[in-house]
PDB file of N, CA and C in Angstrom:
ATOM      1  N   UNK A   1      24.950  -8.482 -32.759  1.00  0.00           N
ATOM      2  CA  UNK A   1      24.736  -8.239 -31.348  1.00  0.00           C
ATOM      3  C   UNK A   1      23.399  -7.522 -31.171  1.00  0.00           C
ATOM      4  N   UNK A   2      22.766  -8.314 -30.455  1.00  0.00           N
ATOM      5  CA  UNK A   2      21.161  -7.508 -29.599  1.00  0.00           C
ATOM      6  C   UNK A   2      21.706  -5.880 -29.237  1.00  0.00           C
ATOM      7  N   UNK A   3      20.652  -5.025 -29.533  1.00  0.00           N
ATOM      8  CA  UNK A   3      20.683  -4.404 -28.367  1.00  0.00           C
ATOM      9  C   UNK A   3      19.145  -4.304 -27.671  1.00  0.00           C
ATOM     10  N   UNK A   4      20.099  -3.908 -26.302  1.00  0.00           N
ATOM     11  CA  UNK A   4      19.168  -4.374 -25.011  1.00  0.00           C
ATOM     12  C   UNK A   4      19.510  -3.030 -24.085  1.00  0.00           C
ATOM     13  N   UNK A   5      18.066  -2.654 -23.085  1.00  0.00           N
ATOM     14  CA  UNK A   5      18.541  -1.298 -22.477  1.00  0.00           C
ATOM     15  C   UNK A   5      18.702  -3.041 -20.577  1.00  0.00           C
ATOM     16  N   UNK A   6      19.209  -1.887 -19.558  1.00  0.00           N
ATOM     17  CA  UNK A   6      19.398  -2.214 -18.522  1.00  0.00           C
ATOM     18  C   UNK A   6      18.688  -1.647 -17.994  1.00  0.00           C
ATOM     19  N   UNK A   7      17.825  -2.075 -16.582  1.00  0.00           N
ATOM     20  CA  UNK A   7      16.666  -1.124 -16.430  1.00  0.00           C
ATOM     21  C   UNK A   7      16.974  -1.546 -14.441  1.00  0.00           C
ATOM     22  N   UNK A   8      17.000  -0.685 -13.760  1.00  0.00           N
ATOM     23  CA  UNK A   8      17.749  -0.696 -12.223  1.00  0.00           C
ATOM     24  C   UNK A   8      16.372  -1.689 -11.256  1.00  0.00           C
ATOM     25  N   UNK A   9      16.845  -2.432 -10.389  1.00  0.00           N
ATOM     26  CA  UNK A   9      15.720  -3.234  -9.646  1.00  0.00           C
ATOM     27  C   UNK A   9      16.171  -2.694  -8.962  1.00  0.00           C
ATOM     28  N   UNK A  10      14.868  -1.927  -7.765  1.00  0.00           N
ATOM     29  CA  UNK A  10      15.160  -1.003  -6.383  1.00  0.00           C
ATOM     30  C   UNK A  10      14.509  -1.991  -5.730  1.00  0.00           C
ATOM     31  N   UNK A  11      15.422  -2.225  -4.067  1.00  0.00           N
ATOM     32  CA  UNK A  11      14.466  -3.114  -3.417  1.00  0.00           C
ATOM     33  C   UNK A  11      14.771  -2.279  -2.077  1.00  0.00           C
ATOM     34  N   UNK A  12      13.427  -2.432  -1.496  1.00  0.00           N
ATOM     35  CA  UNK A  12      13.142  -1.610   0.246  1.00  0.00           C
ATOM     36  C   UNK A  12      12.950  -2.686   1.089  1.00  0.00           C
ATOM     37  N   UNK A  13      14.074  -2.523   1.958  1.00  0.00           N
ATOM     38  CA  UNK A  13      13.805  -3.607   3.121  1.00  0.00           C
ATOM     39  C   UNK A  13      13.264  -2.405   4.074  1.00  0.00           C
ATOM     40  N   UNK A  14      12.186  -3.000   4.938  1.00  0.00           N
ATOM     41  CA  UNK A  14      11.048  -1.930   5.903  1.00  0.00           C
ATOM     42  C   UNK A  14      11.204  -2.910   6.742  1.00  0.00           C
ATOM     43  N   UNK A  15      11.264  -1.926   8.137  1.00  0.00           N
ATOM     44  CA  UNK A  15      10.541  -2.880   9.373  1.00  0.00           C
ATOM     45  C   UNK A  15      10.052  -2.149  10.165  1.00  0.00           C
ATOM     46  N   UNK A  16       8.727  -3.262  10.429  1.00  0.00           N
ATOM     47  CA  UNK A  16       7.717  -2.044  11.423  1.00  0.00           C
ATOM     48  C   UNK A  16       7.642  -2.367  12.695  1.00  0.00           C
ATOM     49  N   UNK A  17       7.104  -1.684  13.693  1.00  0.00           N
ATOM     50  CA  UNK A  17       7.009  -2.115  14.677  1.00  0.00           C
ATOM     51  C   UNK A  17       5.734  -3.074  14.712  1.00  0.00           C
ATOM     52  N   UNK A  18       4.887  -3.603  14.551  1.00  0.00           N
ATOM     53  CA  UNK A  18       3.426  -4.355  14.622  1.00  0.00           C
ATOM     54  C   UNK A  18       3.485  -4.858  13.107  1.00  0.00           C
ATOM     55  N   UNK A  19       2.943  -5.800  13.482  1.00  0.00           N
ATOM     56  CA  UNK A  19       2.763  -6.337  11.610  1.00  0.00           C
ATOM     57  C   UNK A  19       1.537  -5.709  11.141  1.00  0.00           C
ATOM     58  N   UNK A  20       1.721  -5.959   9.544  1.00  0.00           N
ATOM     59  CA  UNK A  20       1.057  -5.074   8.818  1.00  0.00           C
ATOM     60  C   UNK A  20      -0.686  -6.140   9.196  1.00  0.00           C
ATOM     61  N   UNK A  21      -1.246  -5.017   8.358  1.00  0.00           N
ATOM     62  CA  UNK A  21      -2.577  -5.721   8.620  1.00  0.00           C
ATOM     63  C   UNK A  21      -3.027  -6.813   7.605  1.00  0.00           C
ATOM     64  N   UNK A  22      -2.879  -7.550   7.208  1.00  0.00           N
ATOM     65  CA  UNK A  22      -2.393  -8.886   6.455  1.00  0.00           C
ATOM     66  C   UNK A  22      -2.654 -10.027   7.046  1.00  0.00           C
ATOM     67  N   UNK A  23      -3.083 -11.731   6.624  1.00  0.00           N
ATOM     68  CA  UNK A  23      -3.322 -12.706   7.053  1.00  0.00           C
ATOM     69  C   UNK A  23      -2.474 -13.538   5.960  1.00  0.00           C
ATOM     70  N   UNK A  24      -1.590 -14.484   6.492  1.00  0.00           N
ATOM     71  CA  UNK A  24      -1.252 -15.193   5.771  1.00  0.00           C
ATOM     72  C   UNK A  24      -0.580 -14.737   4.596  1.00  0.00           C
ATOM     73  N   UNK A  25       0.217 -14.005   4.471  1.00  0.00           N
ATOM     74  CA  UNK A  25       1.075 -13.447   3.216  1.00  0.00           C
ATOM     75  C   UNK A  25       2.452 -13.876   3.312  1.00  0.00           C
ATOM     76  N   UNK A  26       2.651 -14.422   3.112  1.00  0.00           N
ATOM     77  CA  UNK A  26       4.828 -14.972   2.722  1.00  0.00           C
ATOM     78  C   UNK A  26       4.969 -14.227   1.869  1.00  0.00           C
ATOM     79  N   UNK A  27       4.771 -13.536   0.748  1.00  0.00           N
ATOM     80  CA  UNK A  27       5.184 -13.002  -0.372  1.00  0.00           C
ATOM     81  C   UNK A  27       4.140 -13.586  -1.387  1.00  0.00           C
ATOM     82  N   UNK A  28       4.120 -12.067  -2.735  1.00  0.00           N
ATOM     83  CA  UNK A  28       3.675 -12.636  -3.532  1.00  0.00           C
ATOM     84  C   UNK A  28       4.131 -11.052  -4.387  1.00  0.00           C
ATOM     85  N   UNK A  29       3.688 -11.684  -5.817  1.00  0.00           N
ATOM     86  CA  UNK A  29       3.758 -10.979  -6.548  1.00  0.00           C
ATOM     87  C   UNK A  29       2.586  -9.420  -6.654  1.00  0.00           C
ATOM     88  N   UNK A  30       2.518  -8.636  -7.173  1.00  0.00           N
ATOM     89  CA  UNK A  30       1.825  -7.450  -7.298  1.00  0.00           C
ATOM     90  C   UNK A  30       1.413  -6.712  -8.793  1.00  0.00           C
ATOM     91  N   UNK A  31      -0.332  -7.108  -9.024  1.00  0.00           N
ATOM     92  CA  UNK A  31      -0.233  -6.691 -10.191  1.00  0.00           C
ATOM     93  C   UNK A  31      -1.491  -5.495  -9.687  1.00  0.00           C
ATOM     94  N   UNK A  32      -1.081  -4.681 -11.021  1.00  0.00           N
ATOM     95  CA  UNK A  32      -1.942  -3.315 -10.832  1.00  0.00           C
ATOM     96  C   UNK A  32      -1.833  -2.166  -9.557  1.00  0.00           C
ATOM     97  N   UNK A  33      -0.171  -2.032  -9.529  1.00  0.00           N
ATOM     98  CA  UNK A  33       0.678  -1.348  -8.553  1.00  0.00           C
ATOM     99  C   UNK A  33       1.393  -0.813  -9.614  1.00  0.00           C
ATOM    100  N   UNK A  34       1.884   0.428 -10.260  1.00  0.00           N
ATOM    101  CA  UNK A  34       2.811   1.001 -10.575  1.00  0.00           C
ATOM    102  C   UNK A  34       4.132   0.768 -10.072  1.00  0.00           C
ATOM    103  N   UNK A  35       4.301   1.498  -8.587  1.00  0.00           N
ATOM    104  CA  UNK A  35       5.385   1.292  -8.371  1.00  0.00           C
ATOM    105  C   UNK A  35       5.802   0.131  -7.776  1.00  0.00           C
ATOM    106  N   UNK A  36       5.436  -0.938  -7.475  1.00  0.00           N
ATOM    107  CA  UNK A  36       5.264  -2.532  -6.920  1.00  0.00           C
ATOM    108  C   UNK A  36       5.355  -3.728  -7.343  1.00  0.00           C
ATOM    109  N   UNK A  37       6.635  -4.762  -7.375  1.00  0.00           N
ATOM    110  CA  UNK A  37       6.695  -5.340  -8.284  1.00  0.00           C
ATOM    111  C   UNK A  37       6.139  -7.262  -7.504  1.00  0.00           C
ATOM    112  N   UNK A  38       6.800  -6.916  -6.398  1.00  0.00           N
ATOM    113  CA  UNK A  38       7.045  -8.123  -5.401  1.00  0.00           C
ATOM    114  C   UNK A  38       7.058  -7.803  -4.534  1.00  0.00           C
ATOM    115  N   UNK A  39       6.434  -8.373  -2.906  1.00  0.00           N
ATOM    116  CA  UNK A  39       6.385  -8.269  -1.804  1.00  0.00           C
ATOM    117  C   UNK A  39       6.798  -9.384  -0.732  1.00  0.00           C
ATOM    118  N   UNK A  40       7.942  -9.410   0.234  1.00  0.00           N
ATOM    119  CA  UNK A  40       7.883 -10.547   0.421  1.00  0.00           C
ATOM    120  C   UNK A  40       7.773 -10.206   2.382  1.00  0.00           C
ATOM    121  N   UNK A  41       7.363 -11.191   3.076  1.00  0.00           N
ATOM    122  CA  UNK A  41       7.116 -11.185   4.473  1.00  0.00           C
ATOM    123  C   UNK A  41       8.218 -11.563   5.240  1.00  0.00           C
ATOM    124  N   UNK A  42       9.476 -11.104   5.674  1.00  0.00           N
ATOM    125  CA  UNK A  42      10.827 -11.772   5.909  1.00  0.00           C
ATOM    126  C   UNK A  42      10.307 -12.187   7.368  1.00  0.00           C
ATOM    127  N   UNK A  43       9.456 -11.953   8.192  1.00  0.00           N
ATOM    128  CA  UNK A  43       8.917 -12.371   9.810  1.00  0.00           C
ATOM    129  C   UNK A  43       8.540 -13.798   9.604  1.00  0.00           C
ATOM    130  N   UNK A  44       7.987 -14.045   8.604  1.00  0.00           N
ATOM    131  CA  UNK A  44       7.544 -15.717   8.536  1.00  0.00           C
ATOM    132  C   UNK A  44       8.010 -16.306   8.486  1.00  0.00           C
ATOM    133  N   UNK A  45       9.494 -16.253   7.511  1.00  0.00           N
ATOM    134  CA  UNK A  45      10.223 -17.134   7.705  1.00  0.00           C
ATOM    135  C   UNK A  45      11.060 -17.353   9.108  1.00  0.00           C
ATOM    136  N   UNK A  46      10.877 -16.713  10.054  1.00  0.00           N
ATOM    137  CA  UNK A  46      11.561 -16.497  11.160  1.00  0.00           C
ATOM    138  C   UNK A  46      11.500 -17.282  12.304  1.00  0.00           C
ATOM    139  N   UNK A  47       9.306 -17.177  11.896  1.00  0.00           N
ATOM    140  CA  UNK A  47       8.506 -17.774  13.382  1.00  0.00           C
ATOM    141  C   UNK A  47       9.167 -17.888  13.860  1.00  0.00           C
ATOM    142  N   UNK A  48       9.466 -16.585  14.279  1.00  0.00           N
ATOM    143  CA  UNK A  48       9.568 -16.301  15.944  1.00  0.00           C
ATOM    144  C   UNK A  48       8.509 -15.075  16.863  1.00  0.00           C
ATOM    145  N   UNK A  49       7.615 -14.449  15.899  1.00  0.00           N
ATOM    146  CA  UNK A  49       6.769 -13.855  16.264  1.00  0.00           C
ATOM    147  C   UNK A  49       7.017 -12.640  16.867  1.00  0.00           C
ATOM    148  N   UNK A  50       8.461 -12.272  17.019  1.00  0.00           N
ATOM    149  CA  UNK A  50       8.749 -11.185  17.807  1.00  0.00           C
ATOM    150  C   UNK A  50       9.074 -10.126  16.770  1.00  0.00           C
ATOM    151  N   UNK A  51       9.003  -8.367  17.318  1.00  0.00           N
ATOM    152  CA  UNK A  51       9.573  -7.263  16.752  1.00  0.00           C
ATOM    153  C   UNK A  51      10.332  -7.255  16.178  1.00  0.00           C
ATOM    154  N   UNK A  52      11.228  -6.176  15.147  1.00  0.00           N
ATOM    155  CA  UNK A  52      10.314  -5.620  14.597  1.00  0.00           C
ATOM    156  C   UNK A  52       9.776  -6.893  13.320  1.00  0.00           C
ATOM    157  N   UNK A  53       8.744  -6.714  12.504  1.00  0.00           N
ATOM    158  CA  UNK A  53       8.186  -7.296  11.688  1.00  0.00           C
ATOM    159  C   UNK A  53       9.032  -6.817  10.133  1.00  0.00           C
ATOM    160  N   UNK A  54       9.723  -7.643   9.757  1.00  0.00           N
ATOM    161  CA  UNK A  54      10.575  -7.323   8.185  1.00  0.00           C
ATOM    162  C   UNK A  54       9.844  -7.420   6.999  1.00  0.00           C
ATOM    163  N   UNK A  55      10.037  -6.688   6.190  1.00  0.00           N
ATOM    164  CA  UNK A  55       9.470  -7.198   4.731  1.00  0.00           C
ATOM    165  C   UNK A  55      10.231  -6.785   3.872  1.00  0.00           C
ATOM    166  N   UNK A  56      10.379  -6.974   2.616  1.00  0.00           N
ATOM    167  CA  UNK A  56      11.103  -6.885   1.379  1.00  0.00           C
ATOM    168  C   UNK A  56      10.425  -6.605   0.379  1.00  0.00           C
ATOM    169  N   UNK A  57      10.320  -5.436  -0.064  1.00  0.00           N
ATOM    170  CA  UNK A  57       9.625  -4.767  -1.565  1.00  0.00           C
ATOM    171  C   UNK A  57      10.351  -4.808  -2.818  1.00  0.00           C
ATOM    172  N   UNK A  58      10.371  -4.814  -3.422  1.00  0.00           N
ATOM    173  CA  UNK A  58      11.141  -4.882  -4.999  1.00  0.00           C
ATOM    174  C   UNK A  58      10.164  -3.883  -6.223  1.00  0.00           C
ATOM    175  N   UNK A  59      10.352  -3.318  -6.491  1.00  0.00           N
ATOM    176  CA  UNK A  59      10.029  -2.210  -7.113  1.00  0.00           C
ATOM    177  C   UNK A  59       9.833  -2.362  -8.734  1.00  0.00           C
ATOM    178  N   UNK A  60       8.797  -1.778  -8.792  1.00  0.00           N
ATOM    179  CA  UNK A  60       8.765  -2.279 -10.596  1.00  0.00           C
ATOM    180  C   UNK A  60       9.525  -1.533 -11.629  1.00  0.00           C
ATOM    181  N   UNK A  61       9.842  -2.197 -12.697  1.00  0.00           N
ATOM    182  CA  UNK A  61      10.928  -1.621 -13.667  1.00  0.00           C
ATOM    183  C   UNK A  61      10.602   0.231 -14.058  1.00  0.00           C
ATOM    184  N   UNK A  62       9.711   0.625 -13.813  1.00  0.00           N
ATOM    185  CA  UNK A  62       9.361   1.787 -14.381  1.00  0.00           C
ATOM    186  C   UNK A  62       9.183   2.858 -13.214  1.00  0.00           C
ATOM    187  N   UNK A  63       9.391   2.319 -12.341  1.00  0.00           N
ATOM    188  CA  UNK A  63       9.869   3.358 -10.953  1.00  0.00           C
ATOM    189  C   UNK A  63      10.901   4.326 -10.415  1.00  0.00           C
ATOM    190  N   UNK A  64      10.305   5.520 -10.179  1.00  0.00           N
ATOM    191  CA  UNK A  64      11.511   6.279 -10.105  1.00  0.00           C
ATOM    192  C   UNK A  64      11.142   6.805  -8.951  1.00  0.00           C
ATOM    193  N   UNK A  65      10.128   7.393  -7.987  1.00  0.00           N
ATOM    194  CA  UNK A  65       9.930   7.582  -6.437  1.00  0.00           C
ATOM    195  C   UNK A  65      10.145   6.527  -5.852  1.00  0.00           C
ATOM    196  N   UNK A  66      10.807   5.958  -5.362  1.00  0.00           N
ATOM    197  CA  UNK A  66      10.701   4.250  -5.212  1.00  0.00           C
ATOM    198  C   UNK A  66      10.218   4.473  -3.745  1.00  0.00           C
ATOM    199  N   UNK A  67      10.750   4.770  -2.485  1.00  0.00           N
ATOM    200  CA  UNK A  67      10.333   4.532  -1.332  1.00  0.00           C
ATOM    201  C   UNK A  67       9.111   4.894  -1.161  1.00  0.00           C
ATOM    202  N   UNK A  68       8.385   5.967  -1.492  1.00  0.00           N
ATOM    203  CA  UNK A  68       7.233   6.513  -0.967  1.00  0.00           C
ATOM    204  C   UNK A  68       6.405   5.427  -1.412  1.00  0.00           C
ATOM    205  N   UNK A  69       6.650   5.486  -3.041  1.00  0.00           N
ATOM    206  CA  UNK A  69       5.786   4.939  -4.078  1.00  0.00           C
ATOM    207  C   UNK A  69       5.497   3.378  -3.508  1.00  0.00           C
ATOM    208  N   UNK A  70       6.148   2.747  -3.273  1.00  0.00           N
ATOM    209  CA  UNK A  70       6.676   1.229  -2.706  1.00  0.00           C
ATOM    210  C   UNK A  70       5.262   1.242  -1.716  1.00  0.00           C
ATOM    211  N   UNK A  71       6.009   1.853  -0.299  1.00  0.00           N
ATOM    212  CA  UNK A  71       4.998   1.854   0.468  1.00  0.00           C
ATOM    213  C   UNK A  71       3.638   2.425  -0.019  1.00  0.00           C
ATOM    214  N   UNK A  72       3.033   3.334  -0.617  1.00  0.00           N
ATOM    215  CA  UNK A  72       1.626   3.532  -1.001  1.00  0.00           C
ATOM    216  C   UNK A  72       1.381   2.157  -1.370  1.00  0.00           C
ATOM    217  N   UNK A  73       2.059   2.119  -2.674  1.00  0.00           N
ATOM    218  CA  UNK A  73       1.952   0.632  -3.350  1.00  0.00           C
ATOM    219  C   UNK A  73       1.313  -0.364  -2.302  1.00  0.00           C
ATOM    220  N   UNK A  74       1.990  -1.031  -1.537  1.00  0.00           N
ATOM    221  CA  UNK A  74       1.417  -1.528  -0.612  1.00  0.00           C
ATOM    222  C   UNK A  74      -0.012  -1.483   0.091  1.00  0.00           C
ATOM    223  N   UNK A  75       0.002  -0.320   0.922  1.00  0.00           N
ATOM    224  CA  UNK A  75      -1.376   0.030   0.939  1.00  0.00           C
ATOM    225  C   UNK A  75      -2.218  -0.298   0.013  1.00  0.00           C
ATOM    226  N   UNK A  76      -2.229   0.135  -1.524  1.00  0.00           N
ATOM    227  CA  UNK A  76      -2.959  -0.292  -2.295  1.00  0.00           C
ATOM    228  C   UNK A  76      -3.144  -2.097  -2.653  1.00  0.00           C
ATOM    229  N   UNK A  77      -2.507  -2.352  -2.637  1.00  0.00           N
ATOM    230  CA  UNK A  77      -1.996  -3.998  -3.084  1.00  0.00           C
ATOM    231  C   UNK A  77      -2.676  -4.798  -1.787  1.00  0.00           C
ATOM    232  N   UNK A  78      -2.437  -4.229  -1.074  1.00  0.00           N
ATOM    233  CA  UNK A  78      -3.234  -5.218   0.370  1.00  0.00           C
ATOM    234  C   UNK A  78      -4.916  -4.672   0.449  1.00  0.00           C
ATOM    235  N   UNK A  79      -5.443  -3.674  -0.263  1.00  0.00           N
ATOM    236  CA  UNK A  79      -6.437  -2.920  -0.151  1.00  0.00           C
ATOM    237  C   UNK A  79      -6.883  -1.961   1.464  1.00  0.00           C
ATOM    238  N   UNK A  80      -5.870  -1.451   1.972  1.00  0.00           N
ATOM    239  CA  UNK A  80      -6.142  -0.701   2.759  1.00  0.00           C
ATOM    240  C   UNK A  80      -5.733   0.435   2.260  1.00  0.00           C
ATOM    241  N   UNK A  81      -6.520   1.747   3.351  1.00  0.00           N
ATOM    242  CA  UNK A  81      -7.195   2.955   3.049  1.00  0.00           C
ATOM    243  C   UNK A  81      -5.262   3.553   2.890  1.00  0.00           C
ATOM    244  N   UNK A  82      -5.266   4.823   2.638  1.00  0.00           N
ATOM    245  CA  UNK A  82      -4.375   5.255   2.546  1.00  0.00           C
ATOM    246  C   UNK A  82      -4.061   6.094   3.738  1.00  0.00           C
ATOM    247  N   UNK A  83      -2.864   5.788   4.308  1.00  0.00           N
ATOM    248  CA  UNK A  83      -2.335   6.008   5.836  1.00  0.00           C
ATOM    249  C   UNK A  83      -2.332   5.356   6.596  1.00  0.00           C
ATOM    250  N   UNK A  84      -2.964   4.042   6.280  1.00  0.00           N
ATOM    251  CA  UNK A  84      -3.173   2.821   7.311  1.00  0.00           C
ATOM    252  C   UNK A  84      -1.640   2.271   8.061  1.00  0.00           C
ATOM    253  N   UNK A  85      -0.729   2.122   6.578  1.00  0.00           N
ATOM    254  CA  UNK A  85       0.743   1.517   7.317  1.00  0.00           C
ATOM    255  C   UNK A  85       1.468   2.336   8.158  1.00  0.00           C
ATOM    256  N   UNK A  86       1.352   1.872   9.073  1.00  0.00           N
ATOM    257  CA  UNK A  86       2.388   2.714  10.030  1.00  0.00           C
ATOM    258  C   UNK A  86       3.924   3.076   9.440  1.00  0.00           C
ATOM    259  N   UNK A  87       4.449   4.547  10.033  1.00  0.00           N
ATOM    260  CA  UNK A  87       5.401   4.416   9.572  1.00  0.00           C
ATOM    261  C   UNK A  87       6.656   3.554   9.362  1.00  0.00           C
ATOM    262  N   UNK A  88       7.490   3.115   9.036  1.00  0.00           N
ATOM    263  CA  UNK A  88       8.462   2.264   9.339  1.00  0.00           C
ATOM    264  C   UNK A  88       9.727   2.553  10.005  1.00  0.00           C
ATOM    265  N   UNK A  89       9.542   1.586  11.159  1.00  0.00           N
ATOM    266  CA  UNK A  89      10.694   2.261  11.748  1.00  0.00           C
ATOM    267  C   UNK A  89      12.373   1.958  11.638  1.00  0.00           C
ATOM    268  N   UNK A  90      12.330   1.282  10.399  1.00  0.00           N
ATOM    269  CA  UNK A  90      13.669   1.360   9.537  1.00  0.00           C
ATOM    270  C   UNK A  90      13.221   0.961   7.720  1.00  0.00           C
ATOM    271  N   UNK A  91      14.201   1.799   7.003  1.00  0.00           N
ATOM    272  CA  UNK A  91      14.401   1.152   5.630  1.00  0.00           C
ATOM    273  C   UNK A  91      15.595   1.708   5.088  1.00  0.00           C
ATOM    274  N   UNK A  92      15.995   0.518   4.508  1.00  0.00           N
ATOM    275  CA  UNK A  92      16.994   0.603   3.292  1.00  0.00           C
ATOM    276  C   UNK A  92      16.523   0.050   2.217  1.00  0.00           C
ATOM    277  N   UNK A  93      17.396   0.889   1.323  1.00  0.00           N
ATOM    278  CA  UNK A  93      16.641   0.893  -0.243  1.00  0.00           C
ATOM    279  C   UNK A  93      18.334   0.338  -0.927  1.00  0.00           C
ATOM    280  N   UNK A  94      18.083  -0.724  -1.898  1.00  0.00           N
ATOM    281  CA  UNK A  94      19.490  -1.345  -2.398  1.00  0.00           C
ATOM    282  C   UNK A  94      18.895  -0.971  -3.423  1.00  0.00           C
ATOM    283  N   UNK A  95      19.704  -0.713  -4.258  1.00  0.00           N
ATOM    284  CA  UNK A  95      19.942  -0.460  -6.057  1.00  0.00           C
ATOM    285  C   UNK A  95      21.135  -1.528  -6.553  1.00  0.00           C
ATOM    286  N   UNK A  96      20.070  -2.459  -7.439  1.00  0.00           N
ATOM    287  CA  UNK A  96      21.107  -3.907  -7.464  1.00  0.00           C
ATOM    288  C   UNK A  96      21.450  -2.967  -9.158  1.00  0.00           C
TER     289      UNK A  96
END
């Protein structure tokens, strides 16, 4: 028998009021983010263009601040300044 460790996937569903500052993003992957594994745009699939704007973060295996970290992450990953994302005016964080 292998042994193998189990390692927790944290995922942040956020929704903002205004969409983020972004063109054309459905999701994509995130490299050179610590805490950032995957990003996905849940409003696109929606087109419907209306409030609030959803997204889905997934957190990288070696994360342990996950919400803050997530969102910086972001900021960084899209290359905006730090403080740019508005706050969110909902999140839940699942621990699959």
């Amino acid at each position: 028998m292998s042994n193998f460790t189990l390692q927790a996937q944290l995922n942040l569903l956020a929704a903002f009021d205004d969409p983020l500052p972004i063109v054309n993003c459905e999701g994509d992957f995130v490299k050179r983010v610590e805490s950032l594994y995957w990003m996905g745009n849940n409003s696109t699939k929606l087109e419907n263009g209306r409030t609030p704007h959803c997204w889905t973060f997934f957190s990288s295996k070696q994360s342990s601040s996950v919400r803050a970290g997530m969102l910086q992450g972001v900021e960084i990953a899209l290359g905006l300044p730090e403080g740019s994302i508005p706050k969110p005016v909902y999140t839940r964080l699942i621990d699959y």
